[in-house]
C-alpha atoms as a PDB file:
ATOM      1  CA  UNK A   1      74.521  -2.606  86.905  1.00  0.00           C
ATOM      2  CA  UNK A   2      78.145  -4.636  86.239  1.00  0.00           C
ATOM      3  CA  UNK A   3      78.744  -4.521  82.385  1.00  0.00           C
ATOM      4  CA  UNK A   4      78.990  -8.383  81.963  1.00  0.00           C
ATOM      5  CA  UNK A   5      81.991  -9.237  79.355  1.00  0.00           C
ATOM      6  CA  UNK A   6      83.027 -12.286  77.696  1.00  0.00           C
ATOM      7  CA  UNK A   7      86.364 -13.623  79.324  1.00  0.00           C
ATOM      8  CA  UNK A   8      86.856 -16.590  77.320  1.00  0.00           C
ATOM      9  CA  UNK A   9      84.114 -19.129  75.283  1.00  0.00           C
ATOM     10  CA  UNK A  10      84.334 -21.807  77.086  1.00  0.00           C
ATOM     11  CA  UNK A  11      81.711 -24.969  76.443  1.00  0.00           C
ATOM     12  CA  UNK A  12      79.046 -25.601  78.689  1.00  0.00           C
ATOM     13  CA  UNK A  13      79.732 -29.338  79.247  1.00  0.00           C
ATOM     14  CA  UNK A  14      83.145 -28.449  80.241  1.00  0.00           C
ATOM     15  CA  UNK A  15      82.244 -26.550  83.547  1.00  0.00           C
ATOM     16  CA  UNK A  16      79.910 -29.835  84.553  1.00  0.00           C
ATOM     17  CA  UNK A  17      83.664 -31.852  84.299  1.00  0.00           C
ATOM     18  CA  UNK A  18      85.470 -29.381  86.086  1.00  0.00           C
ATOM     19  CA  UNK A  19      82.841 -29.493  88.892  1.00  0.00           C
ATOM     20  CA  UNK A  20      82.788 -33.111  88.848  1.00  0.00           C
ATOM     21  CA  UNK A  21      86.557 -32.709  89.272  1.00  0.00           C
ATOM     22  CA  UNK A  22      86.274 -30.576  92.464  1.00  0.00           C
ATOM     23  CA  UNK A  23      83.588 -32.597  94.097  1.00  0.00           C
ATOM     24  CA  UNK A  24      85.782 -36.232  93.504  1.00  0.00           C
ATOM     25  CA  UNK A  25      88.304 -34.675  95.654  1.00  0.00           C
ATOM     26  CA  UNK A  26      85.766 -32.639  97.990  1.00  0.00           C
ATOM     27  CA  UNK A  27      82.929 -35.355  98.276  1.00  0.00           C
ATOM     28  CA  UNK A  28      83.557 -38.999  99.042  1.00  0.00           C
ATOM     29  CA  UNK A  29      80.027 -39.633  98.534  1.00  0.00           C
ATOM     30  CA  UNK A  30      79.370 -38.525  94.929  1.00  0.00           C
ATOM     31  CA  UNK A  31      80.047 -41.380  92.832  1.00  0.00           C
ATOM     32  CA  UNK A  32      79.985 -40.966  88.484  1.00  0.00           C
ATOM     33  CA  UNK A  33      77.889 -43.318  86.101  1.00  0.00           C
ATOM     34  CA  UNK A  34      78.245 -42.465  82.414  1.00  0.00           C
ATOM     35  CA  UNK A  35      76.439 -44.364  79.340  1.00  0.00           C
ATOM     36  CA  UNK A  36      79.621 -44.566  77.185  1.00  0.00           C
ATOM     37  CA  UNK A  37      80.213 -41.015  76.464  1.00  0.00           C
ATOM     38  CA  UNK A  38      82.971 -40.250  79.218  1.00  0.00           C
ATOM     39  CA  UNK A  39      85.073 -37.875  76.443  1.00  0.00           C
ATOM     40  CA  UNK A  40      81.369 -36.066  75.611  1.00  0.00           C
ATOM     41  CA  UNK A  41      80.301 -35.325  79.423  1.00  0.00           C
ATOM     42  CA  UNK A  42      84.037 -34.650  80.456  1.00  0.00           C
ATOM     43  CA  UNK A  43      84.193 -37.269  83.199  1.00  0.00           C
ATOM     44  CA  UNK A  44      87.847 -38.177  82.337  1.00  0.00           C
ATOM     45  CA  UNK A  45      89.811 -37.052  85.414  1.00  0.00           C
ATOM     46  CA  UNK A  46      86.735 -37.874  87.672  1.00  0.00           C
ATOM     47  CA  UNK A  47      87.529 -41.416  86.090  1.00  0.00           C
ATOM     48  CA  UNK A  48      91.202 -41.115  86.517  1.00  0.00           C
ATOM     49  CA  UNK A  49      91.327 -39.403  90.023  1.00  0.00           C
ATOM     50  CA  UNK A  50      88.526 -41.919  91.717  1.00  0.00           C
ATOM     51  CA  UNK A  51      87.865 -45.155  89.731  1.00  0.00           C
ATOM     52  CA  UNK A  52      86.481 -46.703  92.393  1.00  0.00           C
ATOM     53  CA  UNK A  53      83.494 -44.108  92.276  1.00  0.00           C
ATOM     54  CA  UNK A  54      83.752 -44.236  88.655  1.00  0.00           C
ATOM     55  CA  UNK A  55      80.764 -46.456  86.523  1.00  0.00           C
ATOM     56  CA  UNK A  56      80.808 -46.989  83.079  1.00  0.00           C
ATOM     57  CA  UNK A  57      77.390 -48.143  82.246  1.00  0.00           C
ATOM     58  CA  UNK A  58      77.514 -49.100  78.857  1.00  0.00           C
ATOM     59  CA  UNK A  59      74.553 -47.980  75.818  1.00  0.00           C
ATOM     60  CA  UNK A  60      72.435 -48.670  78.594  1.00  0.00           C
ATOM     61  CA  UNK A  61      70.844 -45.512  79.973  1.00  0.00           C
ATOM     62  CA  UNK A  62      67.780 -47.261  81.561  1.00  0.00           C
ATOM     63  CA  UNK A  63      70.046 -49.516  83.729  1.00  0.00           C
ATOM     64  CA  UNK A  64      72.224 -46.302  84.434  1.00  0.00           C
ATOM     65  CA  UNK A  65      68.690 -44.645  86.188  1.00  0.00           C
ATOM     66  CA  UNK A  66      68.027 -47.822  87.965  1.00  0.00           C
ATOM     67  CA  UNK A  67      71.922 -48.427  89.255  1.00  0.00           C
ATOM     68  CA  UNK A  68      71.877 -44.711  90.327  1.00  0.00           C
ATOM     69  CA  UNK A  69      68.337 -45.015  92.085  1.00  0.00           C
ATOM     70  CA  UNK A  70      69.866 -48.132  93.867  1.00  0.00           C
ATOM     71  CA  UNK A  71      73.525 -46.235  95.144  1.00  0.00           C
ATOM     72  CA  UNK A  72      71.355 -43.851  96.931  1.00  0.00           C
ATOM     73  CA  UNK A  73      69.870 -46.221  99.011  1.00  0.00           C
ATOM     74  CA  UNK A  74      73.632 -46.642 100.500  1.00  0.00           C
ATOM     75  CA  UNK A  75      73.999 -42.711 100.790  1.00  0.00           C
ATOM     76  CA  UNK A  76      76.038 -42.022  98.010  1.00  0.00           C
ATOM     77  CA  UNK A  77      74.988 -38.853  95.835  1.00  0.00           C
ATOM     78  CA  UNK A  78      74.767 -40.289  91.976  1.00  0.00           C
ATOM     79  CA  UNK A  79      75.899 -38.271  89.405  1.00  0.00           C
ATOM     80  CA  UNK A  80      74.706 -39.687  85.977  1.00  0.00           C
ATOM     81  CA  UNK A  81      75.802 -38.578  82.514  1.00  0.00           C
ATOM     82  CA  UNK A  82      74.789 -38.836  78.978  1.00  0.00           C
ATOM     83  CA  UNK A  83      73.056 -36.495  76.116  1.00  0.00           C
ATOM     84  CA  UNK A  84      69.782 -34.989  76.748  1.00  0.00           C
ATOM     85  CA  UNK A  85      67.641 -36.672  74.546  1.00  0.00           C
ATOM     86  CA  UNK A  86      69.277 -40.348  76.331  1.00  0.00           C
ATOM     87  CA  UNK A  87      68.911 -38.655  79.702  1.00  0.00           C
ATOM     88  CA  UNK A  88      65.531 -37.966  79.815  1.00  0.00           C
ATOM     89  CA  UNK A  89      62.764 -39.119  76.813  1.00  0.00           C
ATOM     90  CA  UNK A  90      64.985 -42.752  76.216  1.00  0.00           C
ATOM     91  CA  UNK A  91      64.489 -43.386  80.056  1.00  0.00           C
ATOM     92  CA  UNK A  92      61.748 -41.360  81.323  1.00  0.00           C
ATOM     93  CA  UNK A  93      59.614 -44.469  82.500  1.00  0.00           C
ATOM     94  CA  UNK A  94      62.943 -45.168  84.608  1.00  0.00           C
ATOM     95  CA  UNK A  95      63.226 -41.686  86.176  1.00  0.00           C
ATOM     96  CA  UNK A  96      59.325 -41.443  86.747  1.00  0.00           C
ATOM     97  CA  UNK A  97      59.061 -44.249  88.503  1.00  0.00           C
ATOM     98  CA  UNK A  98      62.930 -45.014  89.915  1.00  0.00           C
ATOM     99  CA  UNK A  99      64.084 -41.417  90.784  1.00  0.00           C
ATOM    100  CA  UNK A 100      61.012 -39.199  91.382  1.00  0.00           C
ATOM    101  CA  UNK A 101      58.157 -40.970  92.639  1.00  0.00           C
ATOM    102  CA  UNK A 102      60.424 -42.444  95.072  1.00  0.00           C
ATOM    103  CA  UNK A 103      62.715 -39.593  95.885  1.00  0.00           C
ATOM    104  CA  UNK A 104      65.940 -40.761  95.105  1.00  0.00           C
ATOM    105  CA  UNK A 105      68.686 -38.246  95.077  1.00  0.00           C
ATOM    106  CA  UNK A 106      70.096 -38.915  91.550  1.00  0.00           C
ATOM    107  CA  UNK A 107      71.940 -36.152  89.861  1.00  0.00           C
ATOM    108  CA  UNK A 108      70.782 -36.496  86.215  1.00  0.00           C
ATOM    109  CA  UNK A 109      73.114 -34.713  84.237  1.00  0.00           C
ATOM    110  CA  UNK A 110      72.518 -33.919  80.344  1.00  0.00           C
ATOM    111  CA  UNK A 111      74.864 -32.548  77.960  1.00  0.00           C
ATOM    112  CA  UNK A 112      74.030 -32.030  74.264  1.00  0.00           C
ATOM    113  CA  UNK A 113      70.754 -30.199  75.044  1.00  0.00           C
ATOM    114  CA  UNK A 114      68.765 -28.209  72.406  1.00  0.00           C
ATOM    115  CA  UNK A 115      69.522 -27.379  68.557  1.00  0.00           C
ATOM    116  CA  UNK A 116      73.210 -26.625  69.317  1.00  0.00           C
ATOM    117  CA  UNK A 117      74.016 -29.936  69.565  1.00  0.00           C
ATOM    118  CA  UNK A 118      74.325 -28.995  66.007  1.00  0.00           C
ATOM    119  CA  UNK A 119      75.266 -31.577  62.993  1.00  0.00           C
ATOM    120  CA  UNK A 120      73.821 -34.394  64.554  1.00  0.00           C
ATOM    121  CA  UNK A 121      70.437 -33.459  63.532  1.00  0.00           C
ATOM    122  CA  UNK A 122      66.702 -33.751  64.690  1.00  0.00           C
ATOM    123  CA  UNK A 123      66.647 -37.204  66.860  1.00  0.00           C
ATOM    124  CA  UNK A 124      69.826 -36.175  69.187  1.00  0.00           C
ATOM    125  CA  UNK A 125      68.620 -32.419  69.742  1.00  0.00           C
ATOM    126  CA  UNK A 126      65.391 -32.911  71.913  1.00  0.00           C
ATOM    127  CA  UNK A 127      63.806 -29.565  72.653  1.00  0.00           C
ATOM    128  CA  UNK A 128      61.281 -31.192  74.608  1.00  0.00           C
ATOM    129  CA  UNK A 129      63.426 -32.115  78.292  1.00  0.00           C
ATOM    130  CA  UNK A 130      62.901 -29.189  80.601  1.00  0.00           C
ATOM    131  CA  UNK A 131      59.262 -29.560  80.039  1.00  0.00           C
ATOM    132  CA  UNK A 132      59.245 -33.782  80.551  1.00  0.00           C
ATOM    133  CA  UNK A 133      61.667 -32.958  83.658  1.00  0.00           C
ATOM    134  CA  UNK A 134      59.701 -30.145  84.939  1.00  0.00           C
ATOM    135  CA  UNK A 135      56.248 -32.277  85.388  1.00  0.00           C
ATOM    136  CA  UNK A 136      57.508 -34.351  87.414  1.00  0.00           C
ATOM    137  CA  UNK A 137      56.768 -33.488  91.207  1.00  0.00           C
ATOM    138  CA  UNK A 138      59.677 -33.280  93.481  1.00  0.00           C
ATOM    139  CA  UNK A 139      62.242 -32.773  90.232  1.00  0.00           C
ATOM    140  CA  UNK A 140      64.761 -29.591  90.169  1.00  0.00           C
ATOM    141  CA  UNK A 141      65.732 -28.305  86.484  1.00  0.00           C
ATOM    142  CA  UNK A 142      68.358 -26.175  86.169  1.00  0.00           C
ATOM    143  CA  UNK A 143      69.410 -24.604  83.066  1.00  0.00           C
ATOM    144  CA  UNK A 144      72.373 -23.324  82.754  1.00  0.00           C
ATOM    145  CA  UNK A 145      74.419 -20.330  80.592  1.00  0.00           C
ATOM    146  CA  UNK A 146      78.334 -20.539  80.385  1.00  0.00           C
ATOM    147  CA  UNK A 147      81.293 -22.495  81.685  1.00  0.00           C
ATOM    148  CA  UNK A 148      81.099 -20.701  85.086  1.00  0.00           C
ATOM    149  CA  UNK A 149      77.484 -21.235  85.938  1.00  0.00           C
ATOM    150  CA  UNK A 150      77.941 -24.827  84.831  1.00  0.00           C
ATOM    151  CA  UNK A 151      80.135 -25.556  87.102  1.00  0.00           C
ATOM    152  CA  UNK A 152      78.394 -23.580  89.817  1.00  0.00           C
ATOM    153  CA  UNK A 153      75.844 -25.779  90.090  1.00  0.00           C
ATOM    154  CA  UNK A 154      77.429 -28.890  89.482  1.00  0.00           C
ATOM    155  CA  UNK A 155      78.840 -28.143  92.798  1.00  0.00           C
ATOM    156  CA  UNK A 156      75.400 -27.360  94.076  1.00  0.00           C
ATOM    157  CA  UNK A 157      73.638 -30.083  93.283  1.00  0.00           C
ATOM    158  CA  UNK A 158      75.631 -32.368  95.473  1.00  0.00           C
ATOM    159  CA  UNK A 159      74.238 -30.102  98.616  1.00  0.00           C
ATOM    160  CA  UNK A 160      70.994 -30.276  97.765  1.00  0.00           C
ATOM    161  CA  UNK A 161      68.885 -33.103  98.244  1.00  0.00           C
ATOM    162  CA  UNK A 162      66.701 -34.967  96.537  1.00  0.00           C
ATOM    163  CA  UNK A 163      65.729 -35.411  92.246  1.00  0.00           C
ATOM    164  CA  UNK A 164      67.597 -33.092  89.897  1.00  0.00           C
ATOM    165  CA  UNK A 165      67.986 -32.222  86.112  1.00  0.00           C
ATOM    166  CA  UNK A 166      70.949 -30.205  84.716  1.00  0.00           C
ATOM    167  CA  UNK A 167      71.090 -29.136  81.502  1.00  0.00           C
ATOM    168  CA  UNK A 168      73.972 -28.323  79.746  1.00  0.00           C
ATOM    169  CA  UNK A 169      75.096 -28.199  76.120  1.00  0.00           C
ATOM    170  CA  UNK A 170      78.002 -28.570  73.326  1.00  0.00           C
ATOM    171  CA  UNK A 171      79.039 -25.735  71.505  1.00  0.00           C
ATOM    172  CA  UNK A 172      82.055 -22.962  72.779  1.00  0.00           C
ATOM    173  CA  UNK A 173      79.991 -20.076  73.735  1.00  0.00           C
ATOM    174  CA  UNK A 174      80.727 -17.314  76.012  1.00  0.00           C
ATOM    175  CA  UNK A 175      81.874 -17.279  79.611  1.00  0.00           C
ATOM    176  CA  UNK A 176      80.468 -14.206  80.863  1.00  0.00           C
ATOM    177  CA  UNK A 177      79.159 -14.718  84.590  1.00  0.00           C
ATOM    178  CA  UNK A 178      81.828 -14.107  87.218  1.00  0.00           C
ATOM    179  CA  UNK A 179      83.782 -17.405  88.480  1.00  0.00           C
ATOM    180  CA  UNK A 180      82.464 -16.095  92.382  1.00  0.00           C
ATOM    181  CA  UNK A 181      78.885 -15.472  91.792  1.00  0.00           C
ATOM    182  CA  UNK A 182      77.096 -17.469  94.279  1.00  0.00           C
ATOM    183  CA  UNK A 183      75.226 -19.625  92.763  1.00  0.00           C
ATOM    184  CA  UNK A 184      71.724 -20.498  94.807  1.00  0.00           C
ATOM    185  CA  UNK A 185      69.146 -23.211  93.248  1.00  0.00           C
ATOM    186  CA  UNK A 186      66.163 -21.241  93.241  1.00  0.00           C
ATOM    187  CA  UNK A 187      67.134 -17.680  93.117  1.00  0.00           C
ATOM    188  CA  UNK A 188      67.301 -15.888  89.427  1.00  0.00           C
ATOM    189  CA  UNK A 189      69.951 -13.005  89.032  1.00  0.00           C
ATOM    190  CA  UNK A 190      69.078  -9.618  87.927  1.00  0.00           C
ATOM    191  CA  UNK A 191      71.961  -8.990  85.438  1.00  0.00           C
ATOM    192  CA  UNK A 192      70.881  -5.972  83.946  1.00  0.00           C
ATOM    193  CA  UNK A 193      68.239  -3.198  84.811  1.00  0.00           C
ATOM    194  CA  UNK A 194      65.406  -1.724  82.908  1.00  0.00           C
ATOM    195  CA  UNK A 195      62.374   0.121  82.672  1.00  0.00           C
ATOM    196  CA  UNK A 196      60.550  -0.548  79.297  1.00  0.00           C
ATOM    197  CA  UNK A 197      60.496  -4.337  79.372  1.00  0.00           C
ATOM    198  CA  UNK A 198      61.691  -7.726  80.747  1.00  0.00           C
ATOM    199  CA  UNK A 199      63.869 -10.071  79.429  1.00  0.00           C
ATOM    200  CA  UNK A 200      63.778 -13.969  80.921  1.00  0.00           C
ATOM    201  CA  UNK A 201      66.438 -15.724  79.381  1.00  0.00           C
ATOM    202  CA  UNK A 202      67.925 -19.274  80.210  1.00  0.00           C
ATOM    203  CA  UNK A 203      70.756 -21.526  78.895  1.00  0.00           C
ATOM    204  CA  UNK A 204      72.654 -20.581  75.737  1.00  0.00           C
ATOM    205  CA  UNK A 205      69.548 -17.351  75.104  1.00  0.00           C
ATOM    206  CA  UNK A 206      71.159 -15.516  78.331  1.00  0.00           C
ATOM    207  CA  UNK A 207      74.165 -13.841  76.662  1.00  0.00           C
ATOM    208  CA  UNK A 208      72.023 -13.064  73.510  1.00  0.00           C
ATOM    209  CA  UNK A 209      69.605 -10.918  75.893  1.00  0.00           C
ATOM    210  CA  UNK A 210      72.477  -8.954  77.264  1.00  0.00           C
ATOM    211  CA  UNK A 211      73.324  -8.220  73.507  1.00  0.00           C
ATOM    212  CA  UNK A 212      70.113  -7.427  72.700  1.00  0.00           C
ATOM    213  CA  UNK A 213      69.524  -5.285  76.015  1.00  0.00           C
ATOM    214  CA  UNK A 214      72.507  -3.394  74.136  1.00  0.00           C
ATOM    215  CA  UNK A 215      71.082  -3.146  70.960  1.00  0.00           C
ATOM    216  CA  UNK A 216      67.552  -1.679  72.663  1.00  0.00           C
ATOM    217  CA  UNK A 217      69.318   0.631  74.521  1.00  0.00           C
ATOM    218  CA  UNK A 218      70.484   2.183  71.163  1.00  0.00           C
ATOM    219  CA  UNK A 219      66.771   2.183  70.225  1.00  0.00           C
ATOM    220  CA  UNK A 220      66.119   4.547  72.901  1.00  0.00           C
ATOM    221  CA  UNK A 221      64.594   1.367  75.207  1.00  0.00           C
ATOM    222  CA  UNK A 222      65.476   0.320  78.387  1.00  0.00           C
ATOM    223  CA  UNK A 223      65.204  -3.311  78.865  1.00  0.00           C
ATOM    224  CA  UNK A 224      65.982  -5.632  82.362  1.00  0.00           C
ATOM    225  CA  UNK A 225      67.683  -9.191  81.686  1.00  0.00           C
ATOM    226  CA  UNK A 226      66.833 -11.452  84.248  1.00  0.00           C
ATOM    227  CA  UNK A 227      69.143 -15.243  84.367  1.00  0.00           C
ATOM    228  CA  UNK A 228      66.685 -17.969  85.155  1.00  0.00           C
ATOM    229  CA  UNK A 229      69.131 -20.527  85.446  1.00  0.00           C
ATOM    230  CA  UNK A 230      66.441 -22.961  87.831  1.00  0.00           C
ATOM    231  CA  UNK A 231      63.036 -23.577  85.548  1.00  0.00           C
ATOM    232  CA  UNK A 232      61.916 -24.971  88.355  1.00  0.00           C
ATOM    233  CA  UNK A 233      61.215 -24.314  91.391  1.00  0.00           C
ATOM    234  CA  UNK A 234      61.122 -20.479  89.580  1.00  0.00           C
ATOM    235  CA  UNK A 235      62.001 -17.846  91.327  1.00  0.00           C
ATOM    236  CA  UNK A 236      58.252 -16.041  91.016  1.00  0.00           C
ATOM    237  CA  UNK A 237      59.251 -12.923  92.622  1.00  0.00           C
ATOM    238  CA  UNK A 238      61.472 -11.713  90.857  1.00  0.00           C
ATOM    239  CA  UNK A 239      59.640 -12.153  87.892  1.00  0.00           C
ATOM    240  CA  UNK A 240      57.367 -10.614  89.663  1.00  0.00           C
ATOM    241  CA  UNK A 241      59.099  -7.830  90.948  1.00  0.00           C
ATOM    242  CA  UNK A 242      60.365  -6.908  87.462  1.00  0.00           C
ATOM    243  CA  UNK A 243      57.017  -6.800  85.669  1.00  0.00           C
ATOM    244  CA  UNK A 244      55.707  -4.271  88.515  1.00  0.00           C
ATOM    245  CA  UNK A 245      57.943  -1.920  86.293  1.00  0.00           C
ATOM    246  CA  UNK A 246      58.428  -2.890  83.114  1.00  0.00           C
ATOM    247  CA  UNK A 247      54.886  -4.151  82.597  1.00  0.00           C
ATOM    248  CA  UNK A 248      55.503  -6.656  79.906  1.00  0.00           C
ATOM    249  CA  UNK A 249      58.052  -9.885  79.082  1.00  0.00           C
ATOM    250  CA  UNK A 250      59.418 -11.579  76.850  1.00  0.00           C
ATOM    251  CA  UNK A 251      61.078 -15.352  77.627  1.00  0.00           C
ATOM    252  CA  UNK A 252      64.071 -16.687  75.448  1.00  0.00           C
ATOM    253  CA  UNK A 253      65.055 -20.340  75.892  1.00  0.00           C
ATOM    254  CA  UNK A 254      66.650 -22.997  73.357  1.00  0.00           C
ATOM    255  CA  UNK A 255      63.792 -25.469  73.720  1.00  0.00           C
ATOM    256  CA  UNK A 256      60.392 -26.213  72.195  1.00  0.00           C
ATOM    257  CA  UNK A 257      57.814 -23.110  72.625  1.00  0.00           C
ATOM    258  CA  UNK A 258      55.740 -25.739  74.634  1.00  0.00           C
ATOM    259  CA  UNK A 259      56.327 -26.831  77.794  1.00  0.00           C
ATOM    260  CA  UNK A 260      59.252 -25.058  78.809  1.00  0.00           C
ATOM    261  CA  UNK A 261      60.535 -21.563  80.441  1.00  0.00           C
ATOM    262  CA  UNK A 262      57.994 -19.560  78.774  1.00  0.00           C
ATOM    263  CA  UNK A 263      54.984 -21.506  79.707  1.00  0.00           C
ATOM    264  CA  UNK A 264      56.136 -21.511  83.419  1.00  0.00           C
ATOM    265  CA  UNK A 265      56.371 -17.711  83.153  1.00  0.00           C
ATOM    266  CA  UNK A 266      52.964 -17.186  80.998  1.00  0.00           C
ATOM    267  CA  UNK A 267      51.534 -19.604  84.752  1.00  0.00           C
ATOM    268  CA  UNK A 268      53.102 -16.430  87.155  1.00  0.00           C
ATOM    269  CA  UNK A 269      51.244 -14.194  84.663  1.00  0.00           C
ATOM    270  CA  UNK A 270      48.108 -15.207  85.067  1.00  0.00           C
ATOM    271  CA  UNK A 271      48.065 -16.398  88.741  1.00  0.00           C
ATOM    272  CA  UNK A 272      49.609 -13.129  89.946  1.00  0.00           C
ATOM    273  CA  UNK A 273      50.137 -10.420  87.478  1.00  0.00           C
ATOM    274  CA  UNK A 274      48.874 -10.768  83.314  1.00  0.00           C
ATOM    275  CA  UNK A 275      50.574  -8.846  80.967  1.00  0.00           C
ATOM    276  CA  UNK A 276      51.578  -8.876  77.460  1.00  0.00           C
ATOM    277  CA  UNK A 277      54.449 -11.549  76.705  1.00  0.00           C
ATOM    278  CA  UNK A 278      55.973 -12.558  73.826  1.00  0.00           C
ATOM    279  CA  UNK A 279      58.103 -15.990  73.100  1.00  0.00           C
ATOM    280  CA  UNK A 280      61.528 -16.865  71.384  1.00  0.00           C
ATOM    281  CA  UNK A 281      61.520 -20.245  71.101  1.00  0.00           C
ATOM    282  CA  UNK A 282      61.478 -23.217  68.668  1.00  0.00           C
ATOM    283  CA  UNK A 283      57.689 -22.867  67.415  1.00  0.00           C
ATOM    284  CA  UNK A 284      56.549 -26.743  67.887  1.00  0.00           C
ATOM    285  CA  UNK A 285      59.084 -28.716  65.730  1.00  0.00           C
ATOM    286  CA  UNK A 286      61.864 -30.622  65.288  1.00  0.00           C
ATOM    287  CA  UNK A 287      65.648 -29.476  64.759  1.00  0.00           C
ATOM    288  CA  UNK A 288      67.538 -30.248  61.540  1.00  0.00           C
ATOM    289  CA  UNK A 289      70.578 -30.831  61.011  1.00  0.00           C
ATOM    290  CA  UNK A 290      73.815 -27.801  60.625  1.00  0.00           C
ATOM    291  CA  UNK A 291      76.079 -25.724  62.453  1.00  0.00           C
ATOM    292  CA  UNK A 292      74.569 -24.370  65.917  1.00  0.00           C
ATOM    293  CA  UNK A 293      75.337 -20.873  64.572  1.00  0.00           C
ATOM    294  CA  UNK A 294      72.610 -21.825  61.162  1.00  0.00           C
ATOM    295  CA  UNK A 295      70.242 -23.677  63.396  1.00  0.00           C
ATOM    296  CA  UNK A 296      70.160 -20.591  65.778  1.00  0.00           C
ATOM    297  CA  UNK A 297      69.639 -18.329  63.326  1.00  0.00           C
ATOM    298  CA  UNK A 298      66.974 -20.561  60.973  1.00  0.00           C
ATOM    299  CA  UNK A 299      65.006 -20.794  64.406  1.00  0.00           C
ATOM    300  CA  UNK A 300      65.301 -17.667  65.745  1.00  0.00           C
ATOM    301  CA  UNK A 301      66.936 -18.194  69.020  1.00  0.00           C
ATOM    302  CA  UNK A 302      69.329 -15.186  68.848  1.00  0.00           C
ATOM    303  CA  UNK A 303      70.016 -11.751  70.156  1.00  0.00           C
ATOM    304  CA  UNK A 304      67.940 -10.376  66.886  1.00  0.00           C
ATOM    305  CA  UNK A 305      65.050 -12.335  67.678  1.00  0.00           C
ATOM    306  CA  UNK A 306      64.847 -11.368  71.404  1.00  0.00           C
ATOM    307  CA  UNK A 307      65.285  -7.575  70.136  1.00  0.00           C
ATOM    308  CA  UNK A 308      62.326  -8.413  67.464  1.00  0.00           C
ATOM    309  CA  UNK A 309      60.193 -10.278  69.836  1.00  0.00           C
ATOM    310  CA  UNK A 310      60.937  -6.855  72.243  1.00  0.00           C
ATOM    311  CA  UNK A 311      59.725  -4.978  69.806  1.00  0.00           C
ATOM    312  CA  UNK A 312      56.322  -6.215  69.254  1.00  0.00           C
ATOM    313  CA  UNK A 313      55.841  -6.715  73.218  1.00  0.00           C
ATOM    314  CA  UNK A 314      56.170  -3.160  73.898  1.00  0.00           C
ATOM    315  CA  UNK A 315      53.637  -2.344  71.550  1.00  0.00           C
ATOM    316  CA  UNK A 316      50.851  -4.119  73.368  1.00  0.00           C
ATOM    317  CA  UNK A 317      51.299  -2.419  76.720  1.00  0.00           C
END
């Protein structure tokens, strides 16, 4: 398999402005709305290039989901932007009813996802949006990993139609997946091959699997990383297709231990294949506040806990 390398850390939230940049200039029809955070979701040269497509909402996030349900009706492809926790549990009456129950294709883009949102503590870092986005029927949740894949879909989204989430975060972390790789809503990519066990990592947990897949290997055990950048719909058979060999999982995702990646996994399991899995997760609480490096590590969301959580897994093949 490629060896994947850091060529740069790069933040997340950065790719979602420099795909917003290409699709002002590629897309007539994708239009901006932003509640008051245009610095923090990177919409500046969106806003510079195309003002006229450019709407600055105001601390007003449940008008922002009704505005953008409304623009669609005219054909244009919304794009809205705020921090997780604003962008889904402050308006999720808004998106239930607005956005998914009737269809709507709004663009509901989240930055500041997770516990490295970091020093702003417990009530900003919601660990509970891919599972509140992933309930509702007709809504897309992607999850994405580095600058790169960020953008990727960014770029997607405004082919595809109808309700999406994207979730993206803060903090500089590695750019590691190739600027080409095609990037299909839906599909997971293999990114390293195994034997002994699988690894399904999303978000900011994908570059600590391949470090931990590294780490195993040293240990004498083969493990296969799989990116799961869409939570939903999942790509089931590939998940699939790697447990007919390795015979056991483990999930790794920055988000509650309820609700999200994991559980939608632990669902494949049991309709189709059971096995032993094991979870690294945040274990039903809050965040706190400190550096996303502490808050990582006090959690265990890093490349130590995935090898750990590997560890045990194997054992109850």
């Amino acid at each position: 398999m490629k060896k994947y390398t850091n060529t740069g850390s790069k933040d997340t939230r950065s790719g979602f402005g420099a795909g917003m940049t290409e699709l002002g200039q590629k897309n007539e029809k994708v239009v901006a709305l932003c509640a008051d955070l245009i610095g923090s979701l990177k919409f500046d040269d969106f806003k510079k290039n195309h003002p006229e497509r450019f709407f600055q909402i105001g601390i007003a996030e449940a008008n922002m989901i009704g505005i953008a349900a409304g623009l669609t009706i005219g054909g244009k492809i919304p794009f809205t932007g705020t921090f997780a926790n604003f962008s889904t549990g402050r308006v999720y009456d808004q998106i239930r009813q607005s956005v998914a129950y009737s269809d709507k294709n709004v663009k509901i883009c989240a930055s500041h996802a997770g516990l490295t949102l970091g020093e702003d503590g417990a009530t900003h870092q919601i660990l509970e949006d891919i599972g509140l986005m992933k309930m509702l029927p007709g809504m897309t949740v992607i999850n994405t990993c580095d600058y790169n894949q960020t953008k990727a879909a960014t770029l997607a989204l405004a082919d595809h139609h109808g309700p999406a989430y994207l979730r993206f975060g803060r903090p500089v972390v590695p750019n590691f997946m190739p600027a080409d790789e095609p990037f299909v809503i839906g599909k997971a990519i293999l990114l390293n091959e195994g034997a002994d066990v699988t690894i399904v990592a999303t978000g900011h947990l994908v570059w600590e699997a391949l470090i931990a897949a590294e780490a195993l290997e040293a240990k004498g055990i083969s493990a296969e990383v799989i990116n799961i950048h869409t939570i939903k719909p999942l790509d089931e058979e590939a998940i699939l297709k790697s447990l007919a060999k390795t015979k056991c999982v483990v999930t790794a995702e920055e988000h509650n231990i309820l609700g999200g990646l994991g559980e939608s996994v632990s669902r494949v399991l049991a309709l189709h294949h059971p096995a032993p899995q094991e979870f690294v997760a945040v274990n039903d609480s809050f965040g706190e506040s400190g550096t996303p490096e502490q808050l990582m590590e006090k959690y265990k969301l890093n490349n130590q806990a995935i090898v750990e959580a590997v560890e045990r897994v194997i054992k109850r093949k």
